[in-house]
Protein backbone atom coordinates (compact mmCIF):
# COMPACT_ATOMS: atom_id res chain seq x y z
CA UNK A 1 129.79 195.08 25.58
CA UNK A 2 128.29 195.81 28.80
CA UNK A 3 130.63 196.89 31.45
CA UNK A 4 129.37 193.82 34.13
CA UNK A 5 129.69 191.54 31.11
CA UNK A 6 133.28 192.25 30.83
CA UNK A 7 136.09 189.50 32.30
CA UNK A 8 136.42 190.91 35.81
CA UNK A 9 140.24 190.28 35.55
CA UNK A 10 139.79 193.45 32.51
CA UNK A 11 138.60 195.71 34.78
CA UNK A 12 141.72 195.93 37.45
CA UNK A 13 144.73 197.48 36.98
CA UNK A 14 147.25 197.12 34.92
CA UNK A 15 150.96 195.12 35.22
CA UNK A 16 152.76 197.71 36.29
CA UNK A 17 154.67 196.42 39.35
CA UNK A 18 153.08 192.90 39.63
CA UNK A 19 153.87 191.17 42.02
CA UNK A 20 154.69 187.07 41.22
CA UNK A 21 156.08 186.24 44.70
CA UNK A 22 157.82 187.09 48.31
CA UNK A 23 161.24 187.11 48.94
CA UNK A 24 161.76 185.32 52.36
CA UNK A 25 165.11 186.30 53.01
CA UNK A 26 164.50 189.81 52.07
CA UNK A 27 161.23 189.82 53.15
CA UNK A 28 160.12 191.89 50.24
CA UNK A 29 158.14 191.54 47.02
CA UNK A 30 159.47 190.65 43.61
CA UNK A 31 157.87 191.66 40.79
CA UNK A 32 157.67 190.68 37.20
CA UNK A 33 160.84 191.58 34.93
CA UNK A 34 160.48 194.87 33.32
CA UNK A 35 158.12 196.41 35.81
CA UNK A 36 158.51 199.48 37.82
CA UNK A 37 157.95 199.27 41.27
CA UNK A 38 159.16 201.48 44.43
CA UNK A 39 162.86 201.68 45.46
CA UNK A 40 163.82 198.73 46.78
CA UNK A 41 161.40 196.30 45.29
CA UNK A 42 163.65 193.82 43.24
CA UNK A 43 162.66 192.34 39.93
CA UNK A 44 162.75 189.15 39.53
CA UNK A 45 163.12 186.68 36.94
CA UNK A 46 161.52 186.42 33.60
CA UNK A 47 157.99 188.65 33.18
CA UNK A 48 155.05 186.94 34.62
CA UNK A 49 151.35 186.90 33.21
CA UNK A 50 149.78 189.13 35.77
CA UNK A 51 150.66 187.83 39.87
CA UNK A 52 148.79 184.55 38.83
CA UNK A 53 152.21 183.31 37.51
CA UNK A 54 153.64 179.94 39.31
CA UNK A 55 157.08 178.89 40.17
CA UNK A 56 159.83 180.72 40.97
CA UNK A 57 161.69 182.51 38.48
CA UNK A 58 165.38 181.81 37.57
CA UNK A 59 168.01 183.57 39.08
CA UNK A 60 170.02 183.85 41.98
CA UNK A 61 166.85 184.79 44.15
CA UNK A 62 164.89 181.97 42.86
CA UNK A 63 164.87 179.59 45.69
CA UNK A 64 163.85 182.45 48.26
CA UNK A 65 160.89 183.42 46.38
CA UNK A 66 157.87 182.35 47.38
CA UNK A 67 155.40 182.68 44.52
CA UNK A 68 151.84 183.70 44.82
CA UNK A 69 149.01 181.24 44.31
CA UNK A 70 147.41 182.01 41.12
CA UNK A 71 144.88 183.95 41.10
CA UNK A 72 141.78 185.84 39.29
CA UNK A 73 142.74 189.56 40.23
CA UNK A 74 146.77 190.88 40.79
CA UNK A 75 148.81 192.21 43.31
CA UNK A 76 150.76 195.53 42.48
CA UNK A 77 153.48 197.78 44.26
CA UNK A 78 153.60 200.35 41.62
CA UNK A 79 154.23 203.80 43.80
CA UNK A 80 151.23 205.23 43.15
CA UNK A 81 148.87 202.78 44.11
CA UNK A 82 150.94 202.45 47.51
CA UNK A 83 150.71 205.85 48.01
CA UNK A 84 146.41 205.50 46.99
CA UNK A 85 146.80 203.32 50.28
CA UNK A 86 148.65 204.84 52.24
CA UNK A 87 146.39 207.92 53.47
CA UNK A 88 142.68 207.67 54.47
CA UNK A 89 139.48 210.00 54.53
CA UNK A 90 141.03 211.16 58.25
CA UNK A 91 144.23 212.67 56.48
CA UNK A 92 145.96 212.50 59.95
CA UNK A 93 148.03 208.87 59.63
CA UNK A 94 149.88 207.57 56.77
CA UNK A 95 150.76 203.90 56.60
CA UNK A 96 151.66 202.79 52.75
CA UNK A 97 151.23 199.13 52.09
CA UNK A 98 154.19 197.26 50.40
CA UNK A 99 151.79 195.62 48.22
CA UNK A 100 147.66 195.93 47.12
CA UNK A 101 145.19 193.38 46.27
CA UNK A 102 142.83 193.58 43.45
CA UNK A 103 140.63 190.79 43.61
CA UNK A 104 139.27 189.50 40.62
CA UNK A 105 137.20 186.93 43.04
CA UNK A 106 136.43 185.85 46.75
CA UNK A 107 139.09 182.64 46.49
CA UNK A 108 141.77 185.71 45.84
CA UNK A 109 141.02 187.03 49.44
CA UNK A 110 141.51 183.44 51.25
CA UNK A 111 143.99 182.59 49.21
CA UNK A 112 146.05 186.00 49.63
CA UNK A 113 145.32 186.04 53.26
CA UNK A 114 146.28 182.13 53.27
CA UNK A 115 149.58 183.38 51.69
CA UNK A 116 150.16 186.57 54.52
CA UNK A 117 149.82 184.21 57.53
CA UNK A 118 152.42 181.93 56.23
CA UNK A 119 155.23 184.57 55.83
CA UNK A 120 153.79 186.80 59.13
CA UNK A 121 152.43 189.84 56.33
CA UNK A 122 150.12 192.32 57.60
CA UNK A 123 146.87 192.28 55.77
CA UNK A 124 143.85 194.41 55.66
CA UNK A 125 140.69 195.18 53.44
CA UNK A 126 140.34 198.86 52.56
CA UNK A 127 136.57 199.95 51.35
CA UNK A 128 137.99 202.46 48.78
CA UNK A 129 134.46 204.40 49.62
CA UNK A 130 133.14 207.05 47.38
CA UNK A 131 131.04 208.11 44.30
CA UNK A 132 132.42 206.05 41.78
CA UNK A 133 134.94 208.18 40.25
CA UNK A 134 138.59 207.29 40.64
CA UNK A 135 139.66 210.69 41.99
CA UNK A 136 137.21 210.44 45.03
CA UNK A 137 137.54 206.90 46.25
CA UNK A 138 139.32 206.32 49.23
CA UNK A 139 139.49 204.82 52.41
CA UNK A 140 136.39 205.97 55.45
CA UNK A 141 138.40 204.99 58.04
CA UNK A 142 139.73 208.35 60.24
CA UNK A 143 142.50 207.21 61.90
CA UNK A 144 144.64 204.91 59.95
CA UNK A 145 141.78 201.59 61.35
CA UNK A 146 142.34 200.40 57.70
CA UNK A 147 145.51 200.58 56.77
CA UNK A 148 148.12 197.66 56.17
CA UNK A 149 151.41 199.47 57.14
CA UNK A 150 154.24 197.39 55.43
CA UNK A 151 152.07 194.24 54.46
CA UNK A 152 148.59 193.80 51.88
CA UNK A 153 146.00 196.54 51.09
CA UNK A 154 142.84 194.53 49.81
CA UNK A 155 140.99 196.67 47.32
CA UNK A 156 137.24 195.81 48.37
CA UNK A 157 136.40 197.76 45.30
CA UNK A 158 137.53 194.22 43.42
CA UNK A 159 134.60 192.91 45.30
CA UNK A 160 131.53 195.07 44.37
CA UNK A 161 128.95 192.71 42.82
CA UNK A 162 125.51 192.83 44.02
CA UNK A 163 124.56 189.21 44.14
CA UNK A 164 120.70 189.39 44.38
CA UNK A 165 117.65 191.19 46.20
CA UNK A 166 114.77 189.50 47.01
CA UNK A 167 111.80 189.76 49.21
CA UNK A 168 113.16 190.96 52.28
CA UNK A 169 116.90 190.73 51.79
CA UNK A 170 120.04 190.98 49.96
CA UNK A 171 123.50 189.12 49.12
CA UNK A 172 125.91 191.85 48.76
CA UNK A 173 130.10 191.62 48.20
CA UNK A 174 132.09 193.40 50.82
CA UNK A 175 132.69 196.33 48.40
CA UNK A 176 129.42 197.39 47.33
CA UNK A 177 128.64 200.44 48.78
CA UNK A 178 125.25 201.40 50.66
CA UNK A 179 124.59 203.81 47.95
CA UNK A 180 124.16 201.06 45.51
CA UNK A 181 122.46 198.65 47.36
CA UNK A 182 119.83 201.29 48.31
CA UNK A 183 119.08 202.47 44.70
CA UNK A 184 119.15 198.99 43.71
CA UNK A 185 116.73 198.07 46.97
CA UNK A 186 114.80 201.34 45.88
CA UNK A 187 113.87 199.77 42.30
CA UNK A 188 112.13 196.81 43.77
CA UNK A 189 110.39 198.61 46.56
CA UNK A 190 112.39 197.76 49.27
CA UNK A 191 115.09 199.54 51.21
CA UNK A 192 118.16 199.02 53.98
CA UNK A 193 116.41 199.77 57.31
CA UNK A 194 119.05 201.56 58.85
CA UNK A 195 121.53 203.97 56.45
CA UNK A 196 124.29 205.63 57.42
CA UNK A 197 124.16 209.75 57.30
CA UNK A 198 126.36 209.37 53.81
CA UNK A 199 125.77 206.42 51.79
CA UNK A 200 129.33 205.93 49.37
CA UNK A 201 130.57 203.81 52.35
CA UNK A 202 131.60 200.19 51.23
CA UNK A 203 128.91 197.51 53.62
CA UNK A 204 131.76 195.58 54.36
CA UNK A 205 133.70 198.52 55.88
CA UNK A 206 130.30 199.74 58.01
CA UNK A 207 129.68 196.49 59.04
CA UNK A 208 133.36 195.82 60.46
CA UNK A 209 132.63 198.43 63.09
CA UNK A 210 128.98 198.53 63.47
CA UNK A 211 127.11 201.23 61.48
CA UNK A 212 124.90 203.30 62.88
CA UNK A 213 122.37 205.55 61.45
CA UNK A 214 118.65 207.36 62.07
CA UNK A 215 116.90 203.96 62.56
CA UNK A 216 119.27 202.95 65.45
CA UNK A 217 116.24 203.40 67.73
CA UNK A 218 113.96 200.80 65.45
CA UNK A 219 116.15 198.46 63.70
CA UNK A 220 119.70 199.03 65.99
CA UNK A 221 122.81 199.27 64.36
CA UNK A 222 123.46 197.92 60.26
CA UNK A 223 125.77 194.74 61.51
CA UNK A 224 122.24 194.15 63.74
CA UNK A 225 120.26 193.65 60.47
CA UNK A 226 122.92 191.01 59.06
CA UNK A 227 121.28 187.58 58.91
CA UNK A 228 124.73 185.78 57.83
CA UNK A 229 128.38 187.04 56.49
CA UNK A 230 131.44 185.12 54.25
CA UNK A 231 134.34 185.68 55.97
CA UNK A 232 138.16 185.04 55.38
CA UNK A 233 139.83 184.14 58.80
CA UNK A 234 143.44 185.22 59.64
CA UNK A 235 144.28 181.71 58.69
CA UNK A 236 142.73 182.12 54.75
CA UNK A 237 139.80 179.96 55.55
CA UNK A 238 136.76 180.71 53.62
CA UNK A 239 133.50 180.29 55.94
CA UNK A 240 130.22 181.40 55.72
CA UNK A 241 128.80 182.22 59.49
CA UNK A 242 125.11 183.49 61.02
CA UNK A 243 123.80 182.82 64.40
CA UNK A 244 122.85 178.92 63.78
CA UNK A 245 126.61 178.10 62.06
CA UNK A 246 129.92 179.64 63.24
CA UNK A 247 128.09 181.45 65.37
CA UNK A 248 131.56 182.67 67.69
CA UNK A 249 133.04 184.07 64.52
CA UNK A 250 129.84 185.63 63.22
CA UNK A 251 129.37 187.66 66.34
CA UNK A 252 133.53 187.93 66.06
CA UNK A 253 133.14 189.90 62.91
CA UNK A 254 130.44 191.94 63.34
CA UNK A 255 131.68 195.21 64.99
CA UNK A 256 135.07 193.45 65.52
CA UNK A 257 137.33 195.95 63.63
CA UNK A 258 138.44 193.71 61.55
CA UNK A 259 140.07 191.26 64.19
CA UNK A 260 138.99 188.01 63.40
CA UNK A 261 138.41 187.64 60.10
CA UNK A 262 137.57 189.98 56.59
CA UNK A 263 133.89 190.09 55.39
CA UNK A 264 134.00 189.52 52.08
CA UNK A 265 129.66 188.85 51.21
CA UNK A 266 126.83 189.71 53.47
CA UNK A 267 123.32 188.87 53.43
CA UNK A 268 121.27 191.85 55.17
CA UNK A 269 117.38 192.51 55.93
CA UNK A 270 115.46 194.25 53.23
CA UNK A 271 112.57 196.41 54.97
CA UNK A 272 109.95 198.06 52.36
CA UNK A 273 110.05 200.86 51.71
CA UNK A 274 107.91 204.43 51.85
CA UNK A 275 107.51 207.00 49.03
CA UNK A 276 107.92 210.29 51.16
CA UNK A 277 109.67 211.38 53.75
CA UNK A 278 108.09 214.48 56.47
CA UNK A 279 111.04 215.82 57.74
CA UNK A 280 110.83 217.90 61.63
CA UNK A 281 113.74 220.01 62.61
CA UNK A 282 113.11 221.17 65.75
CA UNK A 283 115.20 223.42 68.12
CA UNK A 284 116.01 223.75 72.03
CA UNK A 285 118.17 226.04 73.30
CA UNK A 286 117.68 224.24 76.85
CA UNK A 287 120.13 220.78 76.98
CA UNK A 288 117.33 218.74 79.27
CA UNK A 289 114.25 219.52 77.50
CA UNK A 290 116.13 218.23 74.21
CA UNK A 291 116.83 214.54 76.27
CA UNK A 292 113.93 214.40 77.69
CA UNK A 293 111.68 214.95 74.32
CA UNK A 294 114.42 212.86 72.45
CA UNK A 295 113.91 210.30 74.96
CA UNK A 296 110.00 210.79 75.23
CA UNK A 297 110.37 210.19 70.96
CA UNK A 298 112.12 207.37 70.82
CA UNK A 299 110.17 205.60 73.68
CA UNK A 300 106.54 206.60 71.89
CA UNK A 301 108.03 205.52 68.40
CA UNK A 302 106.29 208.76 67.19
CA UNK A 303 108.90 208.86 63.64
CA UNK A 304 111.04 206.55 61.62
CA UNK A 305 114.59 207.90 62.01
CA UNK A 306 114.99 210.05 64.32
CA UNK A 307 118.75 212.00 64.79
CA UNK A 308 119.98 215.51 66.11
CA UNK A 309 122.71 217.80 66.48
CA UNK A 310 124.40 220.46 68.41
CA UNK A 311 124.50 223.55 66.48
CA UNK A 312 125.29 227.22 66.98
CA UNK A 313 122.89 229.57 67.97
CA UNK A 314 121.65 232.67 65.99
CA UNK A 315 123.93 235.17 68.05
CA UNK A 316 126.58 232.85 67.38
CA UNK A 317 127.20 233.16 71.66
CA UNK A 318 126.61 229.55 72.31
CA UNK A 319 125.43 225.70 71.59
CA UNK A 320 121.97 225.04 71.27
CA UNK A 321 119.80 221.70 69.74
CA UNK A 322 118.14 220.22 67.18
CA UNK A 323 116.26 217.06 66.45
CA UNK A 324 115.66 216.15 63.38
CA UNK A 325 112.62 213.76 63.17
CA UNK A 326 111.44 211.53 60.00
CA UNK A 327 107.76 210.35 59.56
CA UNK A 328 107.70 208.08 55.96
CA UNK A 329 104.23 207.88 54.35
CA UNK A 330 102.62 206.43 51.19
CA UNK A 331 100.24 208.63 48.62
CA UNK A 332 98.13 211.07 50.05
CA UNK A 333 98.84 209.86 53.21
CA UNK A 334 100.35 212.49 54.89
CA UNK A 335 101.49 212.12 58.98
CA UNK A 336 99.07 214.41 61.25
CA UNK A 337 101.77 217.22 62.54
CA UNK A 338 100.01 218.44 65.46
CA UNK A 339 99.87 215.02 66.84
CA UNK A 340 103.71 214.01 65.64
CA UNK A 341 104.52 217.42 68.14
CA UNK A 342 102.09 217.07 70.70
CA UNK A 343 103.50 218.10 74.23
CA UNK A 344 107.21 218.99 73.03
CA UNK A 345 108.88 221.25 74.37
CA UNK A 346 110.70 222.88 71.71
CA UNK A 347 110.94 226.03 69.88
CA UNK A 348 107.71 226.05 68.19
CA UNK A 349 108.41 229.19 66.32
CA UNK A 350 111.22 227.31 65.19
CA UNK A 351 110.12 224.49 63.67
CA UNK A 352 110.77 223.84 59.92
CA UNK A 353 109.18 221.23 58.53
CA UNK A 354 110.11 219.70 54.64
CA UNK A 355 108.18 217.57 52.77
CA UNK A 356 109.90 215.12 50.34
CA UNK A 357 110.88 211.68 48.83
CA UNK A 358 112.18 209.24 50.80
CA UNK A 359 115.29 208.87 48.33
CA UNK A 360 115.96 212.65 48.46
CA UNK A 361 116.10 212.21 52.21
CA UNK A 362 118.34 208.90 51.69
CA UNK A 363 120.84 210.86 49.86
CA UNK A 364 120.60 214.24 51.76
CA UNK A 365 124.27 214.11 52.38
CA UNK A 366 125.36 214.28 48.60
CA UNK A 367 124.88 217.80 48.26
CA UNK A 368 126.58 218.98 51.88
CA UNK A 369 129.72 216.52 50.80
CA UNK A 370 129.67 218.25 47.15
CA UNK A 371 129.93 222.03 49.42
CA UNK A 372 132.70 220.29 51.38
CA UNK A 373 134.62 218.81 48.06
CA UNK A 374 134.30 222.24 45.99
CA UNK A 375 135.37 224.51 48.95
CA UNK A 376 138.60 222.42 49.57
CA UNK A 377 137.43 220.28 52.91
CA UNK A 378 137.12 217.12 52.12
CA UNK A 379 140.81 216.28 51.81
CA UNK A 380 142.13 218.22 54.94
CA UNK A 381 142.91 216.54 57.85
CA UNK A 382 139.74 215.88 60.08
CA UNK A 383 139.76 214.71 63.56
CA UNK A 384 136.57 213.15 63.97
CA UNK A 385 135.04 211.62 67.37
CA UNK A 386 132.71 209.16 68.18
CA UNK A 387 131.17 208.41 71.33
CA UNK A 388 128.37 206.64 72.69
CA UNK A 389 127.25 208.13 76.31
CA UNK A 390 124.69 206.61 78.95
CA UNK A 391 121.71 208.43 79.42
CA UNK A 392 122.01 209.14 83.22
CA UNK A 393 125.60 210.98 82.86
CA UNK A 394 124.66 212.60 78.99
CA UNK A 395 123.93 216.06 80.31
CA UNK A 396 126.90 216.04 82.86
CA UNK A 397 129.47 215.15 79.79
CA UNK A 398 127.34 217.38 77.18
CA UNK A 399 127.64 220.61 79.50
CA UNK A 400 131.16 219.87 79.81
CA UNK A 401 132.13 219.22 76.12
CA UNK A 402 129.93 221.96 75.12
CA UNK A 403 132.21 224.60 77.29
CA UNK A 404 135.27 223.24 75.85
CA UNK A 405 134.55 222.86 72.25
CA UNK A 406 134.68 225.89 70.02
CA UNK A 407 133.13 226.95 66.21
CA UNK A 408 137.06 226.25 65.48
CA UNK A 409 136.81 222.62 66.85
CA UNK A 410 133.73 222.06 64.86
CA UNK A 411 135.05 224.49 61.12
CA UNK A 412 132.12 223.38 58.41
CA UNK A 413 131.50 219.60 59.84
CA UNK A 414 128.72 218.63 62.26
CA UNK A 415 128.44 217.37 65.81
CA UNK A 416 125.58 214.58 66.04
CA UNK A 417 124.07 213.72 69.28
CA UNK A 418 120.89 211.51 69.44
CA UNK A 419 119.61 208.40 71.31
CA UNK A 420 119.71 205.00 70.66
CA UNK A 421 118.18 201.77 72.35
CA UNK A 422 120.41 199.10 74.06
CA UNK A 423 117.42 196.38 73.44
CA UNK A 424 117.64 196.22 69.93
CA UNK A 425 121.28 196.02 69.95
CA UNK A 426 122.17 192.40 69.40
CA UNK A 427 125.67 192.41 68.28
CA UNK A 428 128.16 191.92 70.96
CA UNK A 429 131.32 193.60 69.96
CA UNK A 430 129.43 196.71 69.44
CA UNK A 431 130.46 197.85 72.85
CA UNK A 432 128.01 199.98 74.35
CA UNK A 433 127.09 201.78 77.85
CA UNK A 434 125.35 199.73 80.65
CA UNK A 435 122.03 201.56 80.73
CA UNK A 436 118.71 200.78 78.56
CA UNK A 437 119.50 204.39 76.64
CA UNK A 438 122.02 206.07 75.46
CA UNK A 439 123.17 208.80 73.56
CA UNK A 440 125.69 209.26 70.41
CA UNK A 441 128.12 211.95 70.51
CA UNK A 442 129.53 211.96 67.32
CA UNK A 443 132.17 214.96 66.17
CA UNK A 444 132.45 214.93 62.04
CA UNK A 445 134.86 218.22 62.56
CA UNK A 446 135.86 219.21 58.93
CA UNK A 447 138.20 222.45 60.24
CA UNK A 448 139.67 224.84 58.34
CA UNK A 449 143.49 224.72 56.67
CA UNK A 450 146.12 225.40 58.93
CA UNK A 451 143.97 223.88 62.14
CA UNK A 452 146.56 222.69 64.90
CA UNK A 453 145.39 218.71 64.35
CA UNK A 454 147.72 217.81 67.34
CA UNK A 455 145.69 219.64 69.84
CA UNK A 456 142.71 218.44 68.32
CA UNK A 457 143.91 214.99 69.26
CA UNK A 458 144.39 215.81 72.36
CA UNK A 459 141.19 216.84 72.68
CA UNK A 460 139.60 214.36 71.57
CA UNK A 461 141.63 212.24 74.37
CA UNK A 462 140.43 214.40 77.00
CA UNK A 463 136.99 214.47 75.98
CA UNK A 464 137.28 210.10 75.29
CA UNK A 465 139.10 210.01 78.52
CA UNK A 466 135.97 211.67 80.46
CA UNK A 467 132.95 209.74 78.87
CA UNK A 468 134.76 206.34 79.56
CA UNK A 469 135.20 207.72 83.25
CA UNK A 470 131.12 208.65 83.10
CA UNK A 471 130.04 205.46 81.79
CA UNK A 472 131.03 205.95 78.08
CA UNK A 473 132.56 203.72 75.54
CA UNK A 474 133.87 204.52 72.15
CA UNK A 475 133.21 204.13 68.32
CA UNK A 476 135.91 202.44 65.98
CA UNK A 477 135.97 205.05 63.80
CA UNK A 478 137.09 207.88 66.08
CA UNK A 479 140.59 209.44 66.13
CA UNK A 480 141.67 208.88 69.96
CA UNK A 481 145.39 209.20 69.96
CA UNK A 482 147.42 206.43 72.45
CA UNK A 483 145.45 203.48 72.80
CA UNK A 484 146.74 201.62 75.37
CA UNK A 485 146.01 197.68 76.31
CA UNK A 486 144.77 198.63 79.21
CA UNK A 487 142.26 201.50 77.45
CA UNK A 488 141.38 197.98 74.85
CA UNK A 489 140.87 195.82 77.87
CA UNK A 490 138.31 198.52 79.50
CA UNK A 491 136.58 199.60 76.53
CA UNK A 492 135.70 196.08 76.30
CA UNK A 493 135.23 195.43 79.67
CA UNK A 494 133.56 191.91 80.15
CA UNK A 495 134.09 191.11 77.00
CA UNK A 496 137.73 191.53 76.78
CA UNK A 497 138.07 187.69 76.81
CA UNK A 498 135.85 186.87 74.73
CA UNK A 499 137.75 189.67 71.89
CA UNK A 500 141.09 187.96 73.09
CA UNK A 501 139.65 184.11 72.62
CA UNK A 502 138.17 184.96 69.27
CA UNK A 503 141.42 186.64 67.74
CA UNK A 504 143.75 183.99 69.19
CA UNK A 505 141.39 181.05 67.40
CA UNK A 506 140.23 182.95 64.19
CA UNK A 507 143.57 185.04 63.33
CA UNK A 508 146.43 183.02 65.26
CA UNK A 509 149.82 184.65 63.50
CA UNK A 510 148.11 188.22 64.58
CA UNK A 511 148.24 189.75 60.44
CA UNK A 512 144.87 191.18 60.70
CA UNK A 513 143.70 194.69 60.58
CA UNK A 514 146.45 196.47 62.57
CA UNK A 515 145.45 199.69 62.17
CA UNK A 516 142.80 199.37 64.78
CA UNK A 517 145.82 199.47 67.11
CA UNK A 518 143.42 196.89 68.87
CA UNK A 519 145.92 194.99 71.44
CA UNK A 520 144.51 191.82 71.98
């Protein structure tokens, strides 16, 4: 028997520490007789089948238990799954769940979430990104954005079907990662239009806070090539919003961190897709000839995707930059390069150009995160920073970060920096700059053991602290230590009422997503 032909119930965990119901005077879990759970979680009762068990269970603690609806999946407090939760990819907060869902089915989210509002629980979905194998999945967000301190991890990895691809589209479950979809996409001939730079991130968890990638400056951000979402509201309603229905909590969700409501199915654009991929690295050791080619790029639509970076130079003395530039083609088709470079001003010498499929170039990532897993990275600490600048004050902020950030700051990660269009942004709780172009500043820092993560915090609130006072905004999934309401109410800006209205209506007890620290 096939794996997807398997119950979906068989494929979850198993009863250790199920949870059949809440305690409401205790305000803690009980779980099924004879399972262990963490210190302080009382049995209770006679042993349930799996957390869809109803009624509460005899005892002394009987009439305080609230039991949990019945459901397709279970909820577990076993220790080790807490702990699972607890961390994510960032390594620098820890904020254990008292209790995770693994849904076996959609109705388990709005029904769970149902349950959290009524007894004021924290709840939040958690991507569980990565490869596939158990050891490596955990949660993308940086900063503790999706953790559930005290209240109900969702496993989106419960929710990982692939509905259907047709012409032009896709109906996706929150948990499915981009890497799937793509390869999936890839087999008919078609393809996401705008990827992030590494693809085992869940498309509910990308599309919570935007998603941005190398066709930003064609297609805008991923949550811009959404045509219509199922979400779970804060009060465990199940609706299914685009821009002609539920329009207020479709553009609510969409970027919203999680605020007013948990995407649990998305239907996204399909563009088709190209066999090859001619790939441009070009370098600049001069800051304003690098914005104003980037800029000169993007505006002539010469390539595809087009990114960059701030690297080290040769001597190792200084920053210097590099575009990287993607032309797709068919066959024998090949791009003309004089005419893709006509009138740059780079480092012609330089220039390195590589010629190969466009799934190779989809997936470049793979091999730089295997480096990063293998030499010991990938599960330190990493105070990561994202940014989005406006064009006119770029330079002024890029001079400045550039003198204050060292190799140290940076260890074996990457700073991106490349432009994006405000026109084909569409999405309005993707906060951006004011101006027609801007720029992404965005620090992936993977330092070395032993790095002093509290001054990199700092940091990263000095250098937040100065692009918001040029014009800047920031990127959910940033580390930016002491968010204050008033630092929420100006990142937002105009729309600050519009975040406040939305959370008030869609998520009125206040249980979602509380790791954005988001203080509306």
């Amino acid at each position: 028997m096939s794996k997807s032909s398997l119950p979906r119930r068989g494929l979850l965990v198993g009863a250790a520490a199920t949870v059949i119901g809440w305690n409401t005077v205790g305000r803690s879990w009980a779980v099924a007789a004879g399972d262990s759970a963490p210190a302080g979680t009382p049995a209770a009762g006679t042993p349930a089948t799996g957390a869809g068990a109803s009624g509460a269970p005899g005892g002394a603690a009987g009439s305080a238990l609230a039991a949990l609806p019945r459901l397709d999946g279970t909820v577990v407090a076993d220790a080790g799954t807490l702990a699972r939760f607890g961390g994510d990819f960032g390594h620098l907060v820890t904020a254990a769940p008292r209790a995770v869902l693994h849904p076996g089915s959609v109705r388990d989210v709005a029904e769970v979430v149902a349950f959290a509002r009524r007894h004021r629980i924290p709840v939040a979905m958690n991507g569980q990104s990565g490869t596939g194998a158990t050891a490596e999945l955990e949660s993308h967000s940086s900063y503790g954005q999706a953790s559930a301190r005290g209240g109900i991890a969702i496993d989106a990895r419960g929710l990982d079907r692939i509905v259907r691809i047709t012409p032009g589209r896709a109906v996706v479950e929150a948990g499915v990662t981009w890497a799937r979809l793509t390869e999936a996409a890839l087999a008919q001939g078609w393809t996401p239009p705008c990827l992030t730079d590494y693809l085992h991130l869940s498309v509910g968890g990308t599309l919570s806070v935007g998603g941005i990638g190398g066709g930003v400056q064609r297609f805008g951000l991923q949550v811009d090539t959404v045509e219509s979402v199922d979400v779970v509201t804060g009060t465990g309603r199940l609706v299914t919003a685009s821009r002609t229905s539920e329009r207020e909590l479709f553009e609510a969700v969409l970027a919203g961190g999680g605020q007013a409501g948990i995407i649990v199915r998305a239907t996204v654009r399909l563009v088709r897709a190209r066999e090859r991929a001619l790939v441009f690295n070009l370098f600049y050791d001069d800051l304003s000839a690098y914005l104003a080619d980037q800029e000169r790029l993007m505006a002539e639509r010469r390539f595809d995707l087009q990114v960059g970076e701030v690297v080290r130079n040769a001597a190792g003395t200084g920053w210097r930059y590099k575009a990287e530039l993607v032309a797709h083609y068919d066959g024998a088709a090949v791009p003309d390069r004089a005419a893709l470079l006509r009138g740059l001003r780079c480092v012609a010498a330089e220039t390195t150009v590589v010629d190969q499929t466009a799934r190779e170039y989809a997936f470049r990532v793979d091999g730089f995160a295997g480096y990063l897993k293998a030499a010991g990275l990938w599960a330190q600490p990493k105070p990561w920073l994202s940014l989005f600048l406006p064009a006119s004050t770029t330079a002024t902020f890029m001079r400045e970060a550039t003198a204050l950030l060292t190799p140290e700051d940076l260890g074996s990660g990457l700073l991106l920096f490349y432009p994006y269009r405000k026109d084909v942004l569409t999405r309005p709780m993707a906060v951006m700059p004011d101006e027609p172009v801007g720029f992404h500043f965005d620090l992936l820092s993977f330092p070395a053991p032993g790095a002093d993560h509290a001054a990199a915090l700092r940091r990263n609130r000095r250098l937040y602290d100065r692009a918001v006072a040029l014009g800047g905004t920031r990127y959910l999934i940033g580390a930016i230590p002491d968010m204050t309401r008033s630092d929420w109410r100006r990142h937002y800006g105009t729309r600050w009422g519009r975040a406040v209205a939305a959370k008030r209506r869609f998520d009125p007890a206040g249980i979602l997503t509380p790791g954005q620290g988001i203080h509306a």
